[in-house]
Protein backbone atom coordinates (compact mmCIF):
# COMPACT_ATOMS: atom_id res chain seq x y z
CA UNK A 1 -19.88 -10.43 -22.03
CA UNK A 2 -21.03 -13.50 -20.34
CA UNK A 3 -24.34 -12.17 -19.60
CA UNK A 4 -25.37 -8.39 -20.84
CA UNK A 5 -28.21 -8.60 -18.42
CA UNK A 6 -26.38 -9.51 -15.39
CA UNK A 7 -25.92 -5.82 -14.49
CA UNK A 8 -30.26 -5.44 -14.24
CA UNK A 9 -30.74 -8.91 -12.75
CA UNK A 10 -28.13 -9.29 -9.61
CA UNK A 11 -27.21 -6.39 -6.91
CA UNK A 12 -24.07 -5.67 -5.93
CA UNK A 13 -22.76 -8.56 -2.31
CA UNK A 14 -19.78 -7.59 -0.89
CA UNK A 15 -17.69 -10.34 0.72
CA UNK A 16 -18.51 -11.18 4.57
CA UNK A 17 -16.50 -9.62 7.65
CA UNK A 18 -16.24 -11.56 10.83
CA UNK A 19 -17.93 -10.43 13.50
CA UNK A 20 -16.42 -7.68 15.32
CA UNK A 21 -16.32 -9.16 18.78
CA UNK A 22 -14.33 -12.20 17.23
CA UNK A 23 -11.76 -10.38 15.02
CA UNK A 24 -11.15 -7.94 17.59
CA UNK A 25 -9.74 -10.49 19.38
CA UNK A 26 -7.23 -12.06 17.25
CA UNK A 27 -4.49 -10.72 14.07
CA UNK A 28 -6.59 -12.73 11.46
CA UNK A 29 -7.67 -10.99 8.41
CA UNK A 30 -10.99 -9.54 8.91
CA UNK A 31 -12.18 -10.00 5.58
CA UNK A 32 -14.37 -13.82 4.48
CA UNK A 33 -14.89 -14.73 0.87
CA UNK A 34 -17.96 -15.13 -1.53
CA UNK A 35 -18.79 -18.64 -2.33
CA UNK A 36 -18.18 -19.95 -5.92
CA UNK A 37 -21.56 -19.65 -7.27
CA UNK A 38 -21.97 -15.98 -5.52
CA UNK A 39 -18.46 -14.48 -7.49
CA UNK A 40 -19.86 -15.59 -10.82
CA UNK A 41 -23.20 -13.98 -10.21
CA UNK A 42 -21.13 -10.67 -9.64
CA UNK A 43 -18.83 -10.99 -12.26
CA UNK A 44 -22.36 -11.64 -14.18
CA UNK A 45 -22.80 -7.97 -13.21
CA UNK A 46 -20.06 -7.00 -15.69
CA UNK A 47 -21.48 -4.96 -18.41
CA UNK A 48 -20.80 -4.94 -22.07
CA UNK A 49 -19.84 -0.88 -21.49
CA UNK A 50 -17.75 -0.52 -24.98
CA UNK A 51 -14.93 1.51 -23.34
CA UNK A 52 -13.68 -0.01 -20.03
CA UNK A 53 -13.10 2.72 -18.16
CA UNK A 54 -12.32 0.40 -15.24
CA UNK A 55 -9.44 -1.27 -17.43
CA UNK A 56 -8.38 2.02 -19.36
CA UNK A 57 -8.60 4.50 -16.53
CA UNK A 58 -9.04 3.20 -13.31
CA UNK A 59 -6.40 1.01 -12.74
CA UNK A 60 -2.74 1.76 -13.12
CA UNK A 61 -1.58 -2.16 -13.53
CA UNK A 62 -4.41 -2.10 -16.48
CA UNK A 63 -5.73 -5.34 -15.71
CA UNK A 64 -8.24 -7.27 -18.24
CA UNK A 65 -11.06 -6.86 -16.16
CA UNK A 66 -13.62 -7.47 -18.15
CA UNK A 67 -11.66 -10.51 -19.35
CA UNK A 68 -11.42 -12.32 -16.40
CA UNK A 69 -14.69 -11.29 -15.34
CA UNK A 70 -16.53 -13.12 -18.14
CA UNK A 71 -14.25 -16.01 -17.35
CA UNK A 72 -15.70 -16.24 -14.18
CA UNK A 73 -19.13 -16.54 -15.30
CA UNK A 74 -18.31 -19.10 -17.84
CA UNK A 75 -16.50 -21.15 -15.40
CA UNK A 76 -12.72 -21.10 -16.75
CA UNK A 77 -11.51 -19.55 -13.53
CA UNK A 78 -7.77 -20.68 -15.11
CA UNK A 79 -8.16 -18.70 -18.13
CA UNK A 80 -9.56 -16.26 -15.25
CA UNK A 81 -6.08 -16.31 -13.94
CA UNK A 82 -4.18 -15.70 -17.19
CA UNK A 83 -5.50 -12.87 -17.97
CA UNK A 84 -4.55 -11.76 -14.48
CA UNK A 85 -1.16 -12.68 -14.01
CA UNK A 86 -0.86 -10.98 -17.93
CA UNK A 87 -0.55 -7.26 -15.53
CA UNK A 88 0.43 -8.33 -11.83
CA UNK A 89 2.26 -10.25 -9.99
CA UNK A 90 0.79 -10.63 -7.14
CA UNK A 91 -3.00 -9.92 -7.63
CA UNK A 92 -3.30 -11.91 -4.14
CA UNK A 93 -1.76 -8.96 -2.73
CA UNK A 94 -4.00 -6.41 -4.30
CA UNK A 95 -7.34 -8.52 -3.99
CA UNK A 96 -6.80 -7.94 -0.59
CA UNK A 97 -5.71 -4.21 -0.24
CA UNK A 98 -6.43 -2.50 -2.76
CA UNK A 99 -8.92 0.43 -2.47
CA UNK A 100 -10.35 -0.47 -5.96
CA UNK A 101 -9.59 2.52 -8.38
CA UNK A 102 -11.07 -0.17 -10.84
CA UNK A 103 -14.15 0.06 -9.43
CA UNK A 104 -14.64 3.79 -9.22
CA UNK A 105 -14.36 3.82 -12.68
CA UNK A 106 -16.52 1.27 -13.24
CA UNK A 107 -19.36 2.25 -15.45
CA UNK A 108 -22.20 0.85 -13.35
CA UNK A 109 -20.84 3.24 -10.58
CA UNK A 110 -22.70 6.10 -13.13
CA UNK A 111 -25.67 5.37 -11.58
CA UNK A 112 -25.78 1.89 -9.32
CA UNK A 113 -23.25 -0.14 -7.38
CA UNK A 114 -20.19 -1.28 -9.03
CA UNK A 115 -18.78 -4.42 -10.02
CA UNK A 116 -16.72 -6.05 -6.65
CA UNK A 117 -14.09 -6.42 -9.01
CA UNK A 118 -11.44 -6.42 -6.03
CA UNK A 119 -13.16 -9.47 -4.67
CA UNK A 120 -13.20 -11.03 -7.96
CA UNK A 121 -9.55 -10.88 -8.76
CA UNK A 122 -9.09 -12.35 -5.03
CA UNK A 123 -11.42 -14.86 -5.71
CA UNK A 124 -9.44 -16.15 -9.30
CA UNK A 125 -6.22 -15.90 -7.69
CA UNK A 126 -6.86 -18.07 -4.15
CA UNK A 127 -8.55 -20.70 -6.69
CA UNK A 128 -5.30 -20.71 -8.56
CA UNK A 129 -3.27 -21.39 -5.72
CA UNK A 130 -5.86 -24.31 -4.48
CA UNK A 131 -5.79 -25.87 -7.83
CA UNK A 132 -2.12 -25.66 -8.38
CA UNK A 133 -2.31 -23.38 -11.44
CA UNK A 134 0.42 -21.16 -9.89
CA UNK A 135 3.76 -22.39 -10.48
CA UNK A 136 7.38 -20.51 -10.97
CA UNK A 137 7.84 -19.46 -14.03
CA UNK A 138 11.75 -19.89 -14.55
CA UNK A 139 13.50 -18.36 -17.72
CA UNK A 140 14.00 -20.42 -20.55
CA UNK A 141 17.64 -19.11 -20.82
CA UNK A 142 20.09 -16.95 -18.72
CA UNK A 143 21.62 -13.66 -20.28
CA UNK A 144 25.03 -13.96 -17.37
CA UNK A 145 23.77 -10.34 -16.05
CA UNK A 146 23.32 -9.25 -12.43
CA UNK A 147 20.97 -7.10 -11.00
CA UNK A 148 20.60 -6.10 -7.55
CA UNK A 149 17.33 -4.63 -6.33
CA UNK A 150 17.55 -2.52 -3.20
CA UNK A 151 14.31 -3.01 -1.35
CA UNK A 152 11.38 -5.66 -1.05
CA UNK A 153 8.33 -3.91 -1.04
CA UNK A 154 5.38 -4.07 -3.63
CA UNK A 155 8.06 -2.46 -5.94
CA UNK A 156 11.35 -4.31 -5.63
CA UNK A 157 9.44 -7.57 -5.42
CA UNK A 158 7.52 -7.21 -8.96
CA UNK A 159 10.68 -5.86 -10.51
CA UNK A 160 12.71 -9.00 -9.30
CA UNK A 161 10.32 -11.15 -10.14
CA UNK A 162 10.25 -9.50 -13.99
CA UNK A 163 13.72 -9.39 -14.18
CA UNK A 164 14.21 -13.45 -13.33
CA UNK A 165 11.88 -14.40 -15.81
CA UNK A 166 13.82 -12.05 -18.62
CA UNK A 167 16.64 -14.61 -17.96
CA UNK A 168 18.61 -12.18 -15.27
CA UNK A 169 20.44 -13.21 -12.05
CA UNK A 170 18.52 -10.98 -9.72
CA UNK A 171 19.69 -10.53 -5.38
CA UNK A 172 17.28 -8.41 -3.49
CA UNK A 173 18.54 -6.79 -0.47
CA UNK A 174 16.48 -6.19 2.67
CA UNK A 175 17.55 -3.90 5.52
CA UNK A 176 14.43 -6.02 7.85
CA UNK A 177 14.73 -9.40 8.90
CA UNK A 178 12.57 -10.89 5.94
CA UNK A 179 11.50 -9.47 2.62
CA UNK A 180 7.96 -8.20 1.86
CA UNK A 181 8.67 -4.58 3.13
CA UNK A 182 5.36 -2.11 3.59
CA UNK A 183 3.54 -5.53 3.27
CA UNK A 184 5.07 -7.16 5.81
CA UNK A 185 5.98 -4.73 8.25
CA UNK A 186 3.69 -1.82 7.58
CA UNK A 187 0.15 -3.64 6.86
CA UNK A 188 -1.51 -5.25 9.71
CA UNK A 189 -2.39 -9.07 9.45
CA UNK A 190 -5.98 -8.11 10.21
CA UNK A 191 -5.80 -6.84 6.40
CA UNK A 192 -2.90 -8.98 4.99
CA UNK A 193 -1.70 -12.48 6.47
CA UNK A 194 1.79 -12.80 6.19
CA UNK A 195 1.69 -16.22 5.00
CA UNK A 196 0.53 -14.63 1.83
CA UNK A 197 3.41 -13.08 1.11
CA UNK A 198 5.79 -16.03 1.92
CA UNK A 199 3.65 -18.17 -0.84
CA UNK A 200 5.15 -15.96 -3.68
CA UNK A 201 8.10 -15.44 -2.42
CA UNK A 202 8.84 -19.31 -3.03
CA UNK A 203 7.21 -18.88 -6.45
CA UNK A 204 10.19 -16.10 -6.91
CA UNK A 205 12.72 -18.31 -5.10
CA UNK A 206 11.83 -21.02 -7.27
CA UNK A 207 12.51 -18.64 -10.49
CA UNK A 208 15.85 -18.03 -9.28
CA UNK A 209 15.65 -14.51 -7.15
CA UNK A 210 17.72 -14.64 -4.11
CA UNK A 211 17.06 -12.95 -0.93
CA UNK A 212 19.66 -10.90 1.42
CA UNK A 213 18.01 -9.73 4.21
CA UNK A 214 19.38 -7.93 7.27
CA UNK A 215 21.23 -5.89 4.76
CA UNK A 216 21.44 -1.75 4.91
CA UNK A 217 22.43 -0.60 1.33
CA UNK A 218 24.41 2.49 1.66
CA UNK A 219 25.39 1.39 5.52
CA UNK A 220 25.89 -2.52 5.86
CA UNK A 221 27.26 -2.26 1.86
CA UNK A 222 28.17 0.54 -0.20
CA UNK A 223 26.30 1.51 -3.22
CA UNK A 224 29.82 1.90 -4.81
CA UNK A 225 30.40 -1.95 -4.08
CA UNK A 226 27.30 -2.96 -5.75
CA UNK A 227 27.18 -0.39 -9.01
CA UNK A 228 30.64 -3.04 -9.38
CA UNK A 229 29.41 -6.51 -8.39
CA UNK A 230 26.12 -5.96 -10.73
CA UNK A 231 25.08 -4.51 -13.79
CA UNK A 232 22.31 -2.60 -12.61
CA UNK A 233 20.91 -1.58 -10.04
CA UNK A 234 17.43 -1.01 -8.78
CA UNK A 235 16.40 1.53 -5.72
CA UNK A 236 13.14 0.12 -4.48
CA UNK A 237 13.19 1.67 -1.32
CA UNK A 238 10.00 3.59 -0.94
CA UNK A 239 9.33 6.71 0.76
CA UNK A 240 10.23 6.47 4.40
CA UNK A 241 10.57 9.76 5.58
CA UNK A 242 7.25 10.40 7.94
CA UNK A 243 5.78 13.89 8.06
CA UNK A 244 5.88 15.25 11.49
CA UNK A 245 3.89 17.40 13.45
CA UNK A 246 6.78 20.51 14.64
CA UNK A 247 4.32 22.00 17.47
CA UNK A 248 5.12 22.58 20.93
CA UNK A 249 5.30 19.67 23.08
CA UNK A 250 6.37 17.37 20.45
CA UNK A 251 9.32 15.88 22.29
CA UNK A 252 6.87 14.44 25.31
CA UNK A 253 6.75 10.78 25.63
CA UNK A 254 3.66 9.02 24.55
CA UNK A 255 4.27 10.57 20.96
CA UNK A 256 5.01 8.70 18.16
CA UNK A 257 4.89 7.89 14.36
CA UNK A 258 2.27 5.64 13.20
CA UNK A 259 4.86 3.58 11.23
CA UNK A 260 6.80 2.88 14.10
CA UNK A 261 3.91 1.82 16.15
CA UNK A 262 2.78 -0.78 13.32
CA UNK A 263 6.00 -2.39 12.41
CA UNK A 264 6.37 -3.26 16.12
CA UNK A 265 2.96 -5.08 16.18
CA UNK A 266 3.50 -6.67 13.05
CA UNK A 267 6.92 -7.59 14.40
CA UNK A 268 5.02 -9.00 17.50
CA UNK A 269 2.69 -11.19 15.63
CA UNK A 270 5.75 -13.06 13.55
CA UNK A 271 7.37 -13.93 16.98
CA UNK A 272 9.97 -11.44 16.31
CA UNK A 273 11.51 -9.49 19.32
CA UNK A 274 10.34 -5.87 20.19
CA UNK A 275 12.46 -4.68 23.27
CA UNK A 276 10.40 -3.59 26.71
CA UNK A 277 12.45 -0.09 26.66
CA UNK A 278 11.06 0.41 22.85
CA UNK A 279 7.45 -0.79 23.33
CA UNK A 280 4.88 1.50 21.76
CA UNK A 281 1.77 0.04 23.46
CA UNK A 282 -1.83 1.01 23.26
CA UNK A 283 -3.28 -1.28 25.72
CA UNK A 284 -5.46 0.58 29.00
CA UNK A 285 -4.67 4.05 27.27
CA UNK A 286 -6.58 6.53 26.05
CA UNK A 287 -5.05 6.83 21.97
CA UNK A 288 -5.43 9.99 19.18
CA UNK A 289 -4.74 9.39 15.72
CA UNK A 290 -3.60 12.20 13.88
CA UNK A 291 -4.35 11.57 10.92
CA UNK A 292 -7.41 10.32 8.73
CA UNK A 293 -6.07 8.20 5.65
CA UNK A 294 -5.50 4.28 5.82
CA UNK A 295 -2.34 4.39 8.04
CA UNK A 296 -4.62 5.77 10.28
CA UNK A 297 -7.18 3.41 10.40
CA UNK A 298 -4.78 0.54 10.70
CA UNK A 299 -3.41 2.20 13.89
CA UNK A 300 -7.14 2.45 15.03
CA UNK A 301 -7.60 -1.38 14.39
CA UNK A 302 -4.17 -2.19 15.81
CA UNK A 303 -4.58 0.15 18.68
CA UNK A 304 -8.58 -1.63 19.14
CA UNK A 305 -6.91 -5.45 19.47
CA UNK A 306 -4.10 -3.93 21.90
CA UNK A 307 -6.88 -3.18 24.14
CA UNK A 308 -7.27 0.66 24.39
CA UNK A 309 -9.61 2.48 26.36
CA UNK A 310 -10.49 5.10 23.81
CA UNK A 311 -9.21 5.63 20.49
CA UNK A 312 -10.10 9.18 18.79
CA UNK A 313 -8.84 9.87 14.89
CA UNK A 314 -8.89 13.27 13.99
CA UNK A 315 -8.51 14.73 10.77
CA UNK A 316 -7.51 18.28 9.68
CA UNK A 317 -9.11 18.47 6.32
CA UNK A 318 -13.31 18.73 6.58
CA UNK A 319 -15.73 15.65 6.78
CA UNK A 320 -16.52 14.63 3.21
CA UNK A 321 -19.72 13.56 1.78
CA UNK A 322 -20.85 10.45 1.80
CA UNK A 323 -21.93 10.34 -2.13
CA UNK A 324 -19.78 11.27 -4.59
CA UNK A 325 -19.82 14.81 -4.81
CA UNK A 326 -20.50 17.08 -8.41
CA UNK A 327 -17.27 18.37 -8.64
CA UNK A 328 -15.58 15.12 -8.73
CA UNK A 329 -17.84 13.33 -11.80
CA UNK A 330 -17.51 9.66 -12.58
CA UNK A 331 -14.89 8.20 -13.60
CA UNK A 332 -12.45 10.36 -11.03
CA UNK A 333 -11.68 8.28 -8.02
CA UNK A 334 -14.38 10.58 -5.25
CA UNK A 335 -13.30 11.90 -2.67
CA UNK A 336 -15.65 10.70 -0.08
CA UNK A 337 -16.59 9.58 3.44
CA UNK A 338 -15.15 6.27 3.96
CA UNK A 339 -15.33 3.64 6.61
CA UNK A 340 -13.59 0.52 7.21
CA UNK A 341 -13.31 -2.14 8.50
CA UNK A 342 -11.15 -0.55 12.21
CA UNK A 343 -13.56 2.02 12.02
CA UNK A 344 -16.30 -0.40 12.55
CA UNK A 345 -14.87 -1.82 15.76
CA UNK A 346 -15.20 1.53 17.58
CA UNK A 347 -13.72 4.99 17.44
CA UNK A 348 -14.41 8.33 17.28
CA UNK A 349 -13.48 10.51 14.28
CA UNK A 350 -13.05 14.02 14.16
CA UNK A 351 -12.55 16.38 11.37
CA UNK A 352 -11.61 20.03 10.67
CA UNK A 353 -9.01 19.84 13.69
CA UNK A 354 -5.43 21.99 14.27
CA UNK A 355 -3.23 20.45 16.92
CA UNK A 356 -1.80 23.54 18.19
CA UNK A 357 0.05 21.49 21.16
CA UNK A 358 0.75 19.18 22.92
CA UNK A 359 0.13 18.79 26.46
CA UNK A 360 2.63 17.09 28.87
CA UNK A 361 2.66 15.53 32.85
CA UNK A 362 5.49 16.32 34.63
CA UNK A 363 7.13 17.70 31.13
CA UNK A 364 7.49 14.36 30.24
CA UNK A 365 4.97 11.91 29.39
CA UNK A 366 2.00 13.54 27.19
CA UNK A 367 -1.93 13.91 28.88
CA UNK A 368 -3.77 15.26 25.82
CA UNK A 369 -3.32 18.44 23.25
CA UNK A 370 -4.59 21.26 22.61
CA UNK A 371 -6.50 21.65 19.09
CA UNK A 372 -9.03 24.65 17.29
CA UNK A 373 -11.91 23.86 14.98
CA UNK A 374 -11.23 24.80 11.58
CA UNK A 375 -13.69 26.70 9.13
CA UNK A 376 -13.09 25.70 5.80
CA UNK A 377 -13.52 28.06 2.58
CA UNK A 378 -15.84 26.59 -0.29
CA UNK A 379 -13.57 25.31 -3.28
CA UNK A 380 -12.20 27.94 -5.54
CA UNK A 381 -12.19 26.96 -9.69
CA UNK A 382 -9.26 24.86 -9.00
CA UNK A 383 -10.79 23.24 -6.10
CA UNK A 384 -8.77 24.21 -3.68
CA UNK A 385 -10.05 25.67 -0.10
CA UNK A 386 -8.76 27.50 2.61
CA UNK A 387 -8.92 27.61 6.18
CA UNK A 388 -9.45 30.00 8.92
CA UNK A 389 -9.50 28.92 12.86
CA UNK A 390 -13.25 29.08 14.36
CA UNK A 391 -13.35 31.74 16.81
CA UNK A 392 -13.17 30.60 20.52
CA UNK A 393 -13.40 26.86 19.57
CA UNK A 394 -9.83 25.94 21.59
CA UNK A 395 -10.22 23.20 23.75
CA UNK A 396 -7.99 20.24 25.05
CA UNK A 397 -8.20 16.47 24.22
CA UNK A 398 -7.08 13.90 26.95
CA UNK A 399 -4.08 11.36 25.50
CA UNK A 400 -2.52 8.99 26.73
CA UNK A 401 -0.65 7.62 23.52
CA UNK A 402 -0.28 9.70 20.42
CA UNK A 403 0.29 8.22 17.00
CA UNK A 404 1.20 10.63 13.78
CA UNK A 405 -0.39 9.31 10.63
CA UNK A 406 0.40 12.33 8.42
CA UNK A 407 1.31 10.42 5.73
CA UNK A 408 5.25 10.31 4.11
CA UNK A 409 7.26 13.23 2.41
CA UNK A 410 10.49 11.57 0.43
CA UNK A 411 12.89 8.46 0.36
CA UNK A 412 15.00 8.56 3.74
CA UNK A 413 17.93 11.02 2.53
CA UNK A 414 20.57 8.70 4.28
CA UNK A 415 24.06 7.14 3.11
CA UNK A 416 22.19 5.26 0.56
CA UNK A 417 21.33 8.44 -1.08
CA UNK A 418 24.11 10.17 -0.14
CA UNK A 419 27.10 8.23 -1.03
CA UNK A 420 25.84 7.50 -4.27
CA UNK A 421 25.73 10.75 -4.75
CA UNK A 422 22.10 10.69 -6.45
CA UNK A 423 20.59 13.94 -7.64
CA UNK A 424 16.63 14.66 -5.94
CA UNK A 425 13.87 17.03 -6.70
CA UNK A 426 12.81 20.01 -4.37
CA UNK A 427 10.41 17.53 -2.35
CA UNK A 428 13.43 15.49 -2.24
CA UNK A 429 12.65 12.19 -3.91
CA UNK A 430 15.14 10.70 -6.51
CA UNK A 431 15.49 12.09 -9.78
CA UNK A 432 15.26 9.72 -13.05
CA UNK A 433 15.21 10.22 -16.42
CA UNK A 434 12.30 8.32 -18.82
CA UNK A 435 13.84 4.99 -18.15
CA UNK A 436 13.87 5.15 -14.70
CA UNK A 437 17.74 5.44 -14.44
CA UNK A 438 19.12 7.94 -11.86
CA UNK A 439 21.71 10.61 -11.95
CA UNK A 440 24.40 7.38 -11.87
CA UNK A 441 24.75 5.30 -14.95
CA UNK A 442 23.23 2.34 -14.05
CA UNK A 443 21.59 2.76 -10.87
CA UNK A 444 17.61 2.90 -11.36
CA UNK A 445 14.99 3.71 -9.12
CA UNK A 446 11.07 3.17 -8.81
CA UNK A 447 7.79 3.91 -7.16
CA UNK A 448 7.58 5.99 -4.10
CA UNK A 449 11.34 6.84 -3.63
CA UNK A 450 10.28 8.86 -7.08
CA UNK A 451 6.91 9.87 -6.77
CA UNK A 452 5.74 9.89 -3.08
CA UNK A 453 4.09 7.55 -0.99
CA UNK A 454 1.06 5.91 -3.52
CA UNK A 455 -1.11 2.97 -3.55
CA UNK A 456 0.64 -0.62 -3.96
CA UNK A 457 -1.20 -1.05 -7.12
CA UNK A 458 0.70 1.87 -8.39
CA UNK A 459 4.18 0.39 -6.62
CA UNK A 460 3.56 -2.85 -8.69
CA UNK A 461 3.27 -1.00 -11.83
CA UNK A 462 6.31 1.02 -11.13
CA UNK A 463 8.35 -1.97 -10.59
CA UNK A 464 7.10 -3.81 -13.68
CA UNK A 465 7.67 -0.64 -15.99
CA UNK A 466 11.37 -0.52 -14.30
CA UNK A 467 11.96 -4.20 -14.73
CA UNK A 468 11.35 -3.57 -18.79
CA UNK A 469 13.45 -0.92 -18.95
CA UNK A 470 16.37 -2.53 -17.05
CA UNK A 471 15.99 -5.63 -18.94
CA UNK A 472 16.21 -3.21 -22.22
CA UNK A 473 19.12 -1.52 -20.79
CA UNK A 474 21.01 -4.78 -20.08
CA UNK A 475 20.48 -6.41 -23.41
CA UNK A 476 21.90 -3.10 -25.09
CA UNK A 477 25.16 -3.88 -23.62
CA UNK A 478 27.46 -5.93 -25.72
CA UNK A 479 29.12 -7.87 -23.25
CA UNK A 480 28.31 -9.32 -19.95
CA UNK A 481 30.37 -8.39 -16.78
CA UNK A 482 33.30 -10.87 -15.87
């Protein structure tokens, strides 16, 4: 490594937030950066471990972490980048929201603070794009076969991207106005600027992927038309299908998925319309967030700059700790108390809730719900615990605007699905063999629609794995398609 002492000499600096009374206040990522001289010292922190769990376990796109960490500290910030772009595709993307698997596994985290690894990788790819080290990467030669990818999230966009550079003629469809699905429309700009995701998608432009947005697979065009204009096809479409909360009172006004209420605002801030009669609006009101994972906390930090009066998240599961606890040992990713950056602007958060109902004004618009304090069981040998309501702890929370962040169950089961006649599991997401091919010869699917709602580091991987298998498939063929 570029220093073996680094680890004992330097503490762990995270990168600078604005202030809270300034981002509050604007859509601009929240997040600052290191300076030059401060990201090497970090990435002197990098220890010579032997096994890099952080590489080898932690992180699903299996970066070279300790590669382009020693990079850093020598100074070759492009080599830096090399080793980055080796495993992702858009590490600006994941610098940036990533919760940092990587660095749960790091092997510092044993006993001190762990590497800011997620900072690093921010830091190499930003430089890259100042310096003009990223460029598109067009194939040498074309193979004459057509791929269509269905979808434009983390996914779709990594398997394009793979597939243009193997030499294919790749068209990604878009049901929204313009590509970049979850990251566009589902991740506030507080977290991720949009203008991020437009610089790669000219680097993929550039490469020869084409863009059809505005375009419903399995409603504006027929899976049937595609599976004949291309030689494969690739179902990118995530896992769309919110949870929902079936308790009385659920049909009131003033109730509504988190999703929903996120796309609008992200909508808002590209100067794209959002009809008066559809508004979800926090501003004035007094807003619970059902729900205590990241989609929750963006609707606290969205619900914050729309100017609410109160904003409560509640959260059915217990608090956790706030160190990792003993029955989830180093290098599992710990299951502990986290706050972020919404959380820091103001809220209050709630655990070990049941929403039994929900209260309405006139049987119309909702006023608040009623909800019982759970008492939670201590974890059995599998670690699972049960839960029993807390005698006479009922009581009623006052609500103006409800948002449901329960998290996702399976790909939207709609004529996409349907009319392609694709086979899914008993949680209902898509069924595929080891290649990542569906129930129809040649159609292929990836990431969430598969496996659930995950982390975009995972939907990246997904899409890249896909992409080689496709490519694999293709070349097998003898002959292209006239």
């Amino acid at each position: 490594m570029g220093k073996p002492t680094g680890f004992l000499e330097y503490i762990r600096q995270d990168p600078p937030k604005r202030p809270v009374g300034q981002r509050v206040k604007d859509w601009r990522e929240v997040e600052g950066r290191l300076s030059r001289d401060e990201a090497r010292q970090q990435a002197a922190r990098c220890m010579d471990c032997g096994i890099p769990f952080c590489h080898a376990y932690g992180c699903p796109l299996s970066n070279r972490i300790p590669e382009f960490n020693e990079m850093v500290f020598r100074g070759d910030w492009q080599r830096a980048l090399e080793f980055l772009h080796e495993t992702n595709n858009f590490p600006e993307v994941t610098g940036r929201i990533c919760p940092a698997p990587c660095e749960a596994a790091c092997t510092l985290s044993i006993g001190a603070e762990p590497v800011t690894i997620r900072h690093i990788e921010l830091q190499v790819v930003e430089r890259g794009w100042r310096e003009g080290w990223v460029r598109p990467e067009p194939a040498a030669a074309k193979t004459g076969r057509r791929v269509a990818v269905v979808g434009s999230g983390p996914a779709g966009l990594a398997a394009a991207q793979q597939l243009a550079r193997a030499g294919h003629d790749v068209v990604v469809f878009e049901k929204r106005d313009r590509p970049g699905g979850i990251l566009r429309y589902g991740i506030p700009d507080f977290k991720l600027e949009k203008w991020v995701i437009d610089r790669r998608l000219e680097q993929m432009q550039a490469e020869g992927v084409a863009f059809e947005t505005g375009v419903a697979v399995g409603r504006d065009v027929a899976m049937r038309y595609l599976a004949r204009k291309f030689d494969a096809v690739l179902l990118a479409v995530g896992a769309e299908a919110p949870r929902d909360l079936k308790v009385p009172g659920r049909g009131l006004e003033g109730i509504h998925f988190a999703m929903d209420f996120l796309i609008q605002q992200n909508r808002r801030v590209a100067g794209e319309p959002v009809p008066d009669r559809d508004a979800i609006w926090a501003g004035g009101k007094r807003v619970v967030v059902i729900g205590g994972g990241d989609t929750g906390a963006d609707c606290v930090g969205t619900a914050r700059r729309q100017g609410a009066a109160d904003i409560t998240q509640i959260e059915l599961l217990p608090e956790p700790p706030e160190c990792r606890p003993p029955e989830c040992p180093w290098p599992a990713w710990p299951t502990i108390k986290r706050t972020g950056s919404s959380h820091e602007e103001g809220c209050t958060r709630l655990w070990s809730l049941l929403t039994k109902a929900f209260i309405g004004r006139g049987g119309i618009q909702v006023r608040g719900l009623q909800a019982v304090r759970l008492a939670w069981s201590e974890p059995d040998a599998a670690g699972n615990r049960t839960f029993t309501e807390a005698p006479d702890s009922e009581f009623e929370m006052e609500a103006d605007l409800v948002l449901l962040a329960l998290g996702f169950v399976h790909v939207e089961h709609g004529p996409l699905v349907q009319d392609a006649g694709l086979a899914t599991d008993d949680r209902g997401n898509l069924v595929v063999d080891g290649r990542g091919q569906t129930s129809t010869e040649g159609v292929f699917a990836a990431s969430d629609c598969v496996h659930g709602a995950s982390l975009v580091v995972r939907a990246v991987t997904a899409g890249r794995q896909v992409a080689e298998n496709i490519d694999r498939y293709l070349r097998e063929r003898t002959e292209p398609q006239a």
